[in-house]
N, C-alpha and C. Protein backbone atom coordinates (compact mmCIF):
# COMPACT_ATOMS: atom_id res chain seq x y z
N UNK A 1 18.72 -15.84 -21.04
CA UNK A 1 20.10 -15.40 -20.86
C UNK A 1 20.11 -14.03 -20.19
N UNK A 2 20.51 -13.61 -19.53
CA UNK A 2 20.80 -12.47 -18.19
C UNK A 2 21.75 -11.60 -19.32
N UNK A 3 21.29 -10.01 -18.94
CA UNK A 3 21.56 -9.04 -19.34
C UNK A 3 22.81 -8.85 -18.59
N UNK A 4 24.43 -8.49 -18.56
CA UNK A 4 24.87 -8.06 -17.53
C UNK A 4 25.06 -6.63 -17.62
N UNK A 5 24.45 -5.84 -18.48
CA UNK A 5 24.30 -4.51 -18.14
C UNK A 5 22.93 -4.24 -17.37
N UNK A 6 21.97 -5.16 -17.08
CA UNK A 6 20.68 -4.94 -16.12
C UNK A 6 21.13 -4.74 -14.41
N UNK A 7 20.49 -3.41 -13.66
CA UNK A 7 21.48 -3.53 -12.81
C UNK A 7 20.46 -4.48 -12.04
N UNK A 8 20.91 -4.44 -11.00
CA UNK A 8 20.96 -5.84 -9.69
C UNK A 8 19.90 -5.44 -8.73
N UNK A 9 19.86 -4.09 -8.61
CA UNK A 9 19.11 -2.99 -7.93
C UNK A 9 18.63 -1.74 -8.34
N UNK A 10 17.55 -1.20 -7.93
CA UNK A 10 17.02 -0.40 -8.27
C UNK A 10 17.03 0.76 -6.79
N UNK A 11 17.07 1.81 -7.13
CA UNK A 11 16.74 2.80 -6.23
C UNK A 11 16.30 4.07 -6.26
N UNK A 12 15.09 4.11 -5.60
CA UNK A 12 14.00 5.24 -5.46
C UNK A 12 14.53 6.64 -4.62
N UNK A 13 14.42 7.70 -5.36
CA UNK A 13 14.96 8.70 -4.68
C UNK A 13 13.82 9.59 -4.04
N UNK A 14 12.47 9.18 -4.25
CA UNK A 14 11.62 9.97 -3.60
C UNK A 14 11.32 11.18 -4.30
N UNK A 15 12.20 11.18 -6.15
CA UNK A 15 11.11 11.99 -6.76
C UNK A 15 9.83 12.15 -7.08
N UNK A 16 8.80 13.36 -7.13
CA UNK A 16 7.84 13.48 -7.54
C UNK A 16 7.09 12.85 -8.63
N UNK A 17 5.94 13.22 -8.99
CA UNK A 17 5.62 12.59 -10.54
C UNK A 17 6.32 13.63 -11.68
N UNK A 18 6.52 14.61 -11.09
CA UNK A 18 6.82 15.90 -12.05
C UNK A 18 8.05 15.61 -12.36
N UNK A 19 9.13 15.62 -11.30
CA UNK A 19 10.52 15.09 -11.10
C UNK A 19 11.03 13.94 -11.94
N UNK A 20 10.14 12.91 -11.93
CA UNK A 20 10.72 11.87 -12.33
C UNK A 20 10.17 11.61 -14.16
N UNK A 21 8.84 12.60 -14.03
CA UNK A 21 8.40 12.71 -15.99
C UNK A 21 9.58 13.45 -16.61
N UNK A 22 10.08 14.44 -15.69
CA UNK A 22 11.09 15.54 -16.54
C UNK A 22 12.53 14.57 -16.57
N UNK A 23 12.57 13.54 -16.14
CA UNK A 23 14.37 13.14 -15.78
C UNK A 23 14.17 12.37 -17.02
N UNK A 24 12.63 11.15 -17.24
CA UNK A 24 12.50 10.77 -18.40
C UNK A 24 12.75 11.25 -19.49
N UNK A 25 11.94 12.46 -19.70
CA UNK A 25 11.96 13.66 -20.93
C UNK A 25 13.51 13.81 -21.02
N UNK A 26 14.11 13.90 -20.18
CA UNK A 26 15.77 14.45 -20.58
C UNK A 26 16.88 13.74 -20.53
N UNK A 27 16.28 11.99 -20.28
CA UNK A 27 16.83 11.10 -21.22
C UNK A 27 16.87 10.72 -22.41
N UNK A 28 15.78 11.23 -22.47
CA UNK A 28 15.21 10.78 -24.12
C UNK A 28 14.52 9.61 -24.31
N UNK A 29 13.62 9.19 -22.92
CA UNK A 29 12.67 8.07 -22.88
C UNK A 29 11.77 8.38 -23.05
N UNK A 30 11.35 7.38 -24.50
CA UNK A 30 9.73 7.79 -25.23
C UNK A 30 9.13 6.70 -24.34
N UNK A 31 7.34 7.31 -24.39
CA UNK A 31 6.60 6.25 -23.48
C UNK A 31 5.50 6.75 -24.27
N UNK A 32 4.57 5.52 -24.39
CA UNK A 32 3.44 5.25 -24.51
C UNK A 32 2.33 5.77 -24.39
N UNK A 33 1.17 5.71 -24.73
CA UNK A 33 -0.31 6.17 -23.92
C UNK A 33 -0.53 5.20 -22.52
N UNK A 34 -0.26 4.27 -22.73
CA UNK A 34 -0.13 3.48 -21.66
C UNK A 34 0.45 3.43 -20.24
N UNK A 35 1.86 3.74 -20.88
CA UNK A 35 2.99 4.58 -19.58
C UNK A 35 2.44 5.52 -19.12
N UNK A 36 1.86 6.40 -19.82
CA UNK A 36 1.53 7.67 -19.81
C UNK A 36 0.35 7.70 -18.57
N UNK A 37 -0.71 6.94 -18.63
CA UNK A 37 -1.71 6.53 -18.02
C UNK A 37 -0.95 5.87 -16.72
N UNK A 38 -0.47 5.02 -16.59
CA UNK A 38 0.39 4.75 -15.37
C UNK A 38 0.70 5.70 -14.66
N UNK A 39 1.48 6.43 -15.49
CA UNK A 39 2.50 7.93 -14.45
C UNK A 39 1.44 8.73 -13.92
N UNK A 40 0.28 8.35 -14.39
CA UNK A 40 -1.20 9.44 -13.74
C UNK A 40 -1.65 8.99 -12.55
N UNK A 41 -1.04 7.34 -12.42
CA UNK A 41 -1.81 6.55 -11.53
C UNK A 41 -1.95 7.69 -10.26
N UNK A 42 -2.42 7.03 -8.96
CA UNK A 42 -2.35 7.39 -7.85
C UNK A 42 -1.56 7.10 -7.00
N UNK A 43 -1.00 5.70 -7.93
CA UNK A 43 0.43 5.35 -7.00
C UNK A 43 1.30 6.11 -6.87
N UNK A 44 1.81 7.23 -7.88
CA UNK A 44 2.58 7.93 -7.80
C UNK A 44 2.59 9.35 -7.24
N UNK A 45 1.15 9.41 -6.69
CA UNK A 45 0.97 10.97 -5.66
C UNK A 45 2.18 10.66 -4.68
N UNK A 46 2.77 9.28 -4.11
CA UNK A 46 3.29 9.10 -2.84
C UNK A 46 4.71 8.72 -2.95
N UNK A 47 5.92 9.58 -3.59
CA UNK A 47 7.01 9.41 -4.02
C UNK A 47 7.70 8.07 -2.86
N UNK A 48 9.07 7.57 -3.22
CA UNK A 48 8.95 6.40 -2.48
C UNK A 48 10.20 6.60 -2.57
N UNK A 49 11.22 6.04 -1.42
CA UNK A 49 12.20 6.27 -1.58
C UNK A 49 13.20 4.51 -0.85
N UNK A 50 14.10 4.12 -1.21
CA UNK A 50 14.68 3.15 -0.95
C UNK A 50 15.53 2.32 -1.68
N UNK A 51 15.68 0.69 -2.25
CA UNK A 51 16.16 0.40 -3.07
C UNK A 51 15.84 -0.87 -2.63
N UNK A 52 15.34 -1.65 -4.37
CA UNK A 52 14.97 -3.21 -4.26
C UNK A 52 16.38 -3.64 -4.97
N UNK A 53 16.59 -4.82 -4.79
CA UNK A 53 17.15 -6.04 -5.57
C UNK A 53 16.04 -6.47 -6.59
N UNK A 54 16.40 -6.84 -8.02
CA UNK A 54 15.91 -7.21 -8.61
C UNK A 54 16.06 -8.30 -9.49
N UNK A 55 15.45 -9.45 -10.36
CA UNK A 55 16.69 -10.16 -11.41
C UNK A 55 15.55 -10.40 -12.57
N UNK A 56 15.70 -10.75 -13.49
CA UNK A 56 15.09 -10.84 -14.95
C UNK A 56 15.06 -12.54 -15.32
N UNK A 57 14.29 -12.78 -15.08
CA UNK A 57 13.85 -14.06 -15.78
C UNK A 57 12.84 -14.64 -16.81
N UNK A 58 12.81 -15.95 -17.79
CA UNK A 58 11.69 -16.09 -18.57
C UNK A 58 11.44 -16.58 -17.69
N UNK A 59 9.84 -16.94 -18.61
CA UNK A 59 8.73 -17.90 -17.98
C UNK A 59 9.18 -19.41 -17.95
N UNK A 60 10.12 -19.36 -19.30
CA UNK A 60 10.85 -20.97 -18.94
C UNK A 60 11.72 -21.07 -17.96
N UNK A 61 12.66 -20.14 -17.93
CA UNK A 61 13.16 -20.51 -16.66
C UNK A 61 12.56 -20.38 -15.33
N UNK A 62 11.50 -20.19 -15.26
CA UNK A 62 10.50 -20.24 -13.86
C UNK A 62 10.04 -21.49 -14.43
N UNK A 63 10.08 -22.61 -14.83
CA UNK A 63 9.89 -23.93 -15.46
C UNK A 63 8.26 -24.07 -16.18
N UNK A 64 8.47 -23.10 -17.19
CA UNK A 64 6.88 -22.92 -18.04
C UNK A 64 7.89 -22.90 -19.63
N UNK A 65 7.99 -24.31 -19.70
CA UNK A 65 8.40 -24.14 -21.74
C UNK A 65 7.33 -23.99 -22.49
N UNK A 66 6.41 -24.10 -22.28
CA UNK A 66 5.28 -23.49 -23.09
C UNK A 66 4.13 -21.89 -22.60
N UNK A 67 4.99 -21.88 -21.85
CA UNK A 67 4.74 -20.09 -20.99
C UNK A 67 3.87 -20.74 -20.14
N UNK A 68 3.35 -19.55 -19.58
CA UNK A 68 2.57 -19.38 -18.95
C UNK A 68 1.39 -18.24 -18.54
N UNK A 69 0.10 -18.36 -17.33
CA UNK A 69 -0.54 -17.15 -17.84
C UNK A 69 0.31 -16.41 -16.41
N UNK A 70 0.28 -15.47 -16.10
CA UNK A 70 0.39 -14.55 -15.36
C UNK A 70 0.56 -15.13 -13.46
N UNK A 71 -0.98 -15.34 -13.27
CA UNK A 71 -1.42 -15.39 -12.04
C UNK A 71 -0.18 -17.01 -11.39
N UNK A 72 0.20 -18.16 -12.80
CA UNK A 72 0.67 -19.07 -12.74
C UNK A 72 2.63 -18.82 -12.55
N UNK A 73 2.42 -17.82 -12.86
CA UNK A 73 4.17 -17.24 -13.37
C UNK A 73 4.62 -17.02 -12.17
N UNK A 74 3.59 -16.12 -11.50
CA UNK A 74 3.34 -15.11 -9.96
C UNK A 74 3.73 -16.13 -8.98
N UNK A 75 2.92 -17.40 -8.58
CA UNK A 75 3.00 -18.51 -7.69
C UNK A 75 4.43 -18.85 -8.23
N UNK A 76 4.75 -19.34 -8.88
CA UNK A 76 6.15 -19.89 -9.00
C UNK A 76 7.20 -18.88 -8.93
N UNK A 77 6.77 -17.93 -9.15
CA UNK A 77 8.65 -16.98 -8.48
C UNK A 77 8.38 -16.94 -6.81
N UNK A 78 6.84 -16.88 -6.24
CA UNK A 78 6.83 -17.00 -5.50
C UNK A 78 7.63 -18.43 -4.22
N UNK A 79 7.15 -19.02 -5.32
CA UNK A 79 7.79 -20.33 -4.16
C UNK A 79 9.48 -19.78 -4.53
N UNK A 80 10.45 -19.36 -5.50
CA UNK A 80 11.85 -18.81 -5.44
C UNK A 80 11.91 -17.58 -4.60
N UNK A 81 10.84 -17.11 -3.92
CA UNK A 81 11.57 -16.28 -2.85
C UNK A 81 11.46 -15.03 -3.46
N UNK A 82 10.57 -14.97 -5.13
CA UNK A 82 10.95 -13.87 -5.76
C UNK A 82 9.23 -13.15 -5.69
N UNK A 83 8.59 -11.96 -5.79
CA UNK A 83 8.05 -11.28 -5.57
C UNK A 83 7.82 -9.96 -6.38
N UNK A 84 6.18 -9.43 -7.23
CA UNK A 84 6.50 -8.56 -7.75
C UNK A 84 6.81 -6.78 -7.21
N UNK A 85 7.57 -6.24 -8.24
CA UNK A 85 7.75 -5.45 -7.78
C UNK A 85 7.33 -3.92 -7.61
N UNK A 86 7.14 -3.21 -6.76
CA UNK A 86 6.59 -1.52 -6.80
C UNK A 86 5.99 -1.47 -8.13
N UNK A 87 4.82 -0.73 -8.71
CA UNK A 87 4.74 -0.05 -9.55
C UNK A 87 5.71 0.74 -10.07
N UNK A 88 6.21 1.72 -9.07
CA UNK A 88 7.16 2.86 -9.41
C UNK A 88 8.62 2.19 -10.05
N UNK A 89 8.77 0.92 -10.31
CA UNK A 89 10.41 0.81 -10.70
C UNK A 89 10.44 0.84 -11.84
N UNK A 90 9.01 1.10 -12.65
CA UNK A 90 9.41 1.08 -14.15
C UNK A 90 10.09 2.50 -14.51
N UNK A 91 9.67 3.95 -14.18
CA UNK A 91 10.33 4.41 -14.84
C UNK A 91 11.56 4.55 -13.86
N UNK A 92 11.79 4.63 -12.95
CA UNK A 92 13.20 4.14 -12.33
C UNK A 92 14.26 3.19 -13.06
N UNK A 93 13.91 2.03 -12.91
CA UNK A 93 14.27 1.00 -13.72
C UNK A 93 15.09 1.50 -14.93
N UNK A 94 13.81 2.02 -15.70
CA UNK A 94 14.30 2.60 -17.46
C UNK A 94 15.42 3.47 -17.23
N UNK A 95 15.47 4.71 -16.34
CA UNK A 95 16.52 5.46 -16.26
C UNK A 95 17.61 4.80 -15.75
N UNK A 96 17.71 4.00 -14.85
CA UNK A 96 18.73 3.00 -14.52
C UNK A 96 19.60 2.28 -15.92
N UNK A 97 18.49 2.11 -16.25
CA UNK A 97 19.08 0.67 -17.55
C UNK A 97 18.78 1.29 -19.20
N UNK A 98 19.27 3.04 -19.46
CA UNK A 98 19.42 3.35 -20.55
C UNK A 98 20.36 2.58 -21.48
N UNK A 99 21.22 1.66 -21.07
CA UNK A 99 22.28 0.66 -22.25
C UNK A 99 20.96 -0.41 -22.19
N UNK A 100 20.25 -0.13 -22.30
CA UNK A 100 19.74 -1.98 -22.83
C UNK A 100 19.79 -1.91 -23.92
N UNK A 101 20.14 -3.00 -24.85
CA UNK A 101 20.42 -3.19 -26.38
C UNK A 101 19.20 -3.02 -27.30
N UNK A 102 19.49 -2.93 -28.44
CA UNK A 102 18.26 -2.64 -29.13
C UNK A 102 18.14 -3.57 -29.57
N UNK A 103 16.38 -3.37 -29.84
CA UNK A 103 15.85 -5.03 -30.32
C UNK A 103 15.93 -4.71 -31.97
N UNK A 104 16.15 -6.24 -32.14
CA UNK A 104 15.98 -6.24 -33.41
C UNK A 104 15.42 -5.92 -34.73
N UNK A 105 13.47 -5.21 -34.31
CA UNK A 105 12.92 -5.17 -34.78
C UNK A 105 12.33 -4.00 -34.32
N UNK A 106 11.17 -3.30 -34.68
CA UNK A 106 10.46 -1.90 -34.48
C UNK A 106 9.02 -2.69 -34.34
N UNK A 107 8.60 -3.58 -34.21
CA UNK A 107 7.20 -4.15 -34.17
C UNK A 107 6.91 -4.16 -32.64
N UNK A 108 5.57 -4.12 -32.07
CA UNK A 108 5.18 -4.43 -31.35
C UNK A 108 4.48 -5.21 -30.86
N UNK A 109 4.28 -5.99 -31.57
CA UNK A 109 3.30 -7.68 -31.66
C UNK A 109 2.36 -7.48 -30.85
N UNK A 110 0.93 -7.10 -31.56
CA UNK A 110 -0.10 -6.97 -29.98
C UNK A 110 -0.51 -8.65 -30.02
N UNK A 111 -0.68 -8.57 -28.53
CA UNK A 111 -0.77 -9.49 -27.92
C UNK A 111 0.16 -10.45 -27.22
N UNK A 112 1.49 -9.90 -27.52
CA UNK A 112 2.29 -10.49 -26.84
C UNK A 112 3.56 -10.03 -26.89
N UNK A 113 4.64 -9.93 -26.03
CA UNK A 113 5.32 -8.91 -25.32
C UNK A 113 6.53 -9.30 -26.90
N UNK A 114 6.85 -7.72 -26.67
CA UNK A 114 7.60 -7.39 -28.08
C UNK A 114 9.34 -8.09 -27.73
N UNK A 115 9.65 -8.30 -29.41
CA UNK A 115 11.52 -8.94 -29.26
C UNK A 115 12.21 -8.09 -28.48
N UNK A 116 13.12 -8.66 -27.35
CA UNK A 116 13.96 -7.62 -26.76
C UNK A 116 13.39 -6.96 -25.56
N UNK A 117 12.55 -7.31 -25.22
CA UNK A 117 11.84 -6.48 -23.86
C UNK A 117 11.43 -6.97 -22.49
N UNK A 118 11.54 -6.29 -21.93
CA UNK A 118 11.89 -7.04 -20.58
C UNK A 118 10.15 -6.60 -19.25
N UNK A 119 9.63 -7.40 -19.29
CA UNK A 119 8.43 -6.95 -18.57
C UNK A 119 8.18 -6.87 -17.13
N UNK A 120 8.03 -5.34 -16.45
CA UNK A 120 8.20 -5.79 -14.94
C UNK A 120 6.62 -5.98 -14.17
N UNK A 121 7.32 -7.61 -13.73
CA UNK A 121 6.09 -8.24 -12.86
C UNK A 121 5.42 -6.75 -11.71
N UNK A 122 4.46 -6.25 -11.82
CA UNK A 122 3.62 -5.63 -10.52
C UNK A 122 2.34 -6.09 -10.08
N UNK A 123 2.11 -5.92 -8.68
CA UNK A 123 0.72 -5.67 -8.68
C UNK A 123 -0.32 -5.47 -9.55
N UNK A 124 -1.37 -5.57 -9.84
CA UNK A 124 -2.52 -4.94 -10.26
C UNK A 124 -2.98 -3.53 -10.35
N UNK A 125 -2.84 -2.27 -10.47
CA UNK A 125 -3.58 -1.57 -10.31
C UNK A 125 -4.79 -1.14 -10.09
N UNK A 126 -5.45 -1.64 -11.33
CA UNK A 126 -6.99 -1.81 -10.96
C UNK A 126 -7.41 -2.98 -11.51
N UNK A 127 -8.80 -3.86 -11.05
CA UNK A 127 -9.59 -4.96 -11.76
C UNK A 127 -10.22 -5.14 -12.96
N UNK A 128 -9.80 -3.54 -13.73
CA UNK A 128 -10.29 -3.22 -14.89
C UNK A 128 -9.08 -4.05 -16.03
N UNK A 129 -9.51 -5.16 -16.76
CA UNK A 129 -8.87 -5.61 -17.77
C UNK A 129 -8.34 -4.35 -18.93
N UNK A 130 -9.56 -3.49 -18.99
CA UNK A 130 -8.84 -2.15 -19.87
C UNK A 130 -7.62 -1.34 -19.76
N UNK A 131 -7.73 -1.20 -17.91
CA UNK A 131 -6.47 -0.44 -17.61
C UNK A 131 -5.21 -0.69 -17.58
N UNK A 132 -3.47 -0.21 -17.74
CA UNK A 132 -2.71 -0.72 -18.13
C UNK A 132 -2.39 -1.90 -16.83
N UNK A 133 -1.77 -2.62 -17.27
CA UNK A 133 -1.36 -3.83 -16.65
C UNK A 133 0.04 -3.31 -15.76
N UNK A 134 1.12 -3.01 -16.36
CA UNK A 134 1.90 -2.59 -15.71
C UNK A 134 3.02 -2.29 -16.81
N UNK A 135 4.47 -2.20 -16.70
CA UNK A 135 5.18 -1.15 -17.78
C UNK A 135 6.08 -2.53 -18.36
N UNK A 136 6.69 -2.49 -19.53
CA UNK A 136 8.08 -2.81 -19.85
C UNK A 136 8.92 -1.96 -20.79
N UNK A 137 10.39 -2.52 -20.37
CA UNK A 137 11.32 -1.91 -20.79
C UNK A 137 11.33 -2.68 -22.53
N UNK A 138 12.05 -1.06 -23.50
CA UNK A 138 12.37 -1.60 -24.67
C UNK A 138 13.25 -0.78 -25.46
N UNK A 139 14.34 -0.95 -25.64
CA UNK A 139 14.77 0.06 -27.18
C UNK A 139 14.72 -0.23 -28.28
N UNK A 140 14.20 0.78 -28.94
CA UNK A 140 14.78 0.63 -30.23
C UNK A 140 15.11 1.71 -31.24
N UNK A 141 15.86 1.26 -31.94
CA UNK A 141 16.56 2.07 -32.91
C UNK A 141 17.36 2.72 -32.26
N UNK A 142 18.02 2.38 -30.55
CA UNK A 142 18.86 3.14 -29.61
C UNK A 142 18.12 4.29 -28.99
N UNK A 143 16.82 4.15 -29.35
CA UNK A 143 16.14 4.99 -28.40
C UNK A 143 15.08 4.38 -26.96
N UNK A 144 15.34 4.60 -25.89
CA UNK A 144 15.28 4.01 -24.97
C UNK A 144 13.57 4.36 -24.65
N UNK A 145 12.79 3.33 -24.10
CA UNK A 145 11.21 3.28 -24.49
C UNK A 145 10.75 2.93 -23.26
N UNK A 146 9.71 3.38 -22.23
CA UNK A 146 9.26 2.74 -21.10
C UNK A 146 7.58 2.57 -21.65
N UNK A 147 6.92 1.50 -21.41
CA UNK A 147 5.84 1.76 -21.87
C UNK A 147 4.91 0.44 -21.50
N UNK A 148 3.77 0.89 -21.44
CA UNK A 148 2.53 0.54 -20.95
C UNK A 148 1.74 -0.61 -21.61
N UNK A 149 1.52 -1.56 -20.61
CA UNK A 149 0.42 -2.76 -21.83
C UNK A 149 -0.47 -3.50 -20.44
N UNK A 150 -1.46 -3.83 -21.68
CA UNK A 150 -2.56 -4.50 -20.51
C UNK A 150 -2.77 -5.62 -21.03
N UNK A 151 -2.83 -6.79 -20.07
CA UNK A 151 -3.29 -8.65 -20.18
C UNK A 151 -4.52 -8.51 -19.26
N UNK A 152 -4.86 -9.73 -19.41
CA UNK A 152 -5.76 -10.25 -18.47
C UNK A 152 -5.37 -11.32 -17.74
N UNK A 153 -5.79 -11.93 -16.90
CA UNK A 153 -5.14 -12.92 -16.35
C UNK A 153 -5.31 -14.47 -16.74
N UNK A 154 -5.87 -14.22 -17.96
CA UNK A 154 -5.67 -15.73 -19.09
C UNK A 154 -4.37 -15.16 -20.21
N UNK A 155 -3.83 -14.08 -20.08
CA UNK A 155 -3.07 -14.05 -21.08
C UNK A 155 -1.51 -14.92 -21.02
N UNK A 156 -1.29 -15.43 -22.09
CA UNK A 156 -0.14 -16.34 -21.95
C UNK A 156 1.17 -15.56 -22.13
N UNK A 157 2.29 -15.98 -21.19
CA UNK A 157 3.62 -15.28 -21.31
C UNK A 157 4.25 -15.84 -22.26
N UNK A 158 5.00 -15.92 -23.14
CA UNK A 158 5.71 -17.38 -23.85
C UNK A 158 6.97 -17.60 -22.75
N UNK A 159 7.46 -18.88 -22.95
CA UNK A 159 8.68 -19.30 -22.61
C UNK A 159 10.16 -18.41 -22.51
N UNK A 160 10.08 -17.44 -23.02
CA UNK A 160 11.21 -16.56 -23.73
C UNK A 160 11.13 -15.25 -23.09
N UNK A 161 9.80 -14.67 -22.96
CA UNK A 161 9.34 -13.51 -22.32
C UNK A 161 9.84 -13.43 -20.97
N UNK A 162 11.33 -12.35 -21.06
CA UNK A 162 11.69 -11.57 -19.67
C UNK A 162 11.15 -11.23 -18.88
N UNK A 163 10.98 -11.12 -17.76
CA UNK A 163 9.66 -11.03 -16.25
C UNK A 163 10.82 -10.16 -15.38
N UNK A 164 10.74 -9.05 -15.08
CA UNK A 164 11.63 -8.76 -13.65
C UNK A 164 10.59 -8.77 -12.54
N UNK A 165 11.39 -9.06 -11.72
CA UNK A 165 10.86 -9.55 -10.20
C UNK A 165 11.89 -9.03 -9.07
N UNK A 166 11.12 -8.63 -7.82
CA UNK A 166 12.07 -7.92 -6.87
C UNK A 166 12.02 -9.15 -6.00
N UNK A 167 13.81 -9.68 -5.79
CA UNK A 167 14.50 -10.56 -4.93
C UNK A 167 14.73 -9.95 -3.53
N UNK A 168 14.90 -10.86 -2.70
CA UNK A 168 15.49 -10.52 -1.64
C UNK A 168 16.79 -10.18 -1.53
């Protein structure tokens, strides 16, 4: 079911890493060791500026009722025209979409993406299974959360698990 407070688009203003840690900090978006490790990447020496379309889908509705792993999720938004997106839209994204509702719960279920959270499809960073995978969005307790997790590419999505993907 589609968020209609998720916006439609995202847009990069070509802040720094410094710029865009402090806009976090003074939202009041907690992040991770994980996030944290991201925002170090190298992707982000090269601020970026523009604006994607984006939309939020499960893995079932990419037609996986019993999920799927990753690399399988990827090919099928692909054949919809859909595509993952920048590294950089997670913490963009998060500052964009401070109303996302809070989840129900304060758990983080390792191993598989927490109630209420919305995971954005990227690239790879590195081939290292250790390093973070890429970010998702989460609140809770009304406090707005960007943060970091790593799969491998046998890891299963469930059916239910939100995916954003940049549309045309």
């Amino acid at each position: 079911m589609a968020d209609p407070a998720l916006p439609g688009r995202v847009a990069f203003d070509g802040s720094s890493r410094s710029s865009l840690e402090q806009r976090l900090e003074g939202a009041g978006v907690q992040l991770n060791a994980h996030a944290r490790t991201l925002l170090l990447d190298p992707v982000f020496d090269a601020p970026i500026e523009g604006e994607i379309a984006i939309i939020a889908l499960s893995a079932g509705e990419l037609g996986f009722p019993a999920g799927a792993t990753l690399p399988r999720i990827l090919a099928a938004a692909r054949e919809r025209g859909l595509h993952p997106c920048p590294p950089q839209t997670g913490p963009y994204l998060r500052l964009a979409y401070l109303g996302q509702p809070s989840a129900p719960d304060n758990r983080t279920n390792e191993g598989r993406a927490p109630t209420a959270s919305m995971t954005l499809v990227t690239e790879r960073l590195s081939p290292d299974d250790d390093y973070p995978r890429g970010f998702y969005l989460r609140t809770i307790d009304g406090k707005p959360w960007l943060r970091g997790f790593r799969c491998d590419d046998e890891h299963v999505f469930s059916a239910h698990d939100r995916l954003v993907f940049r549309s045309r």
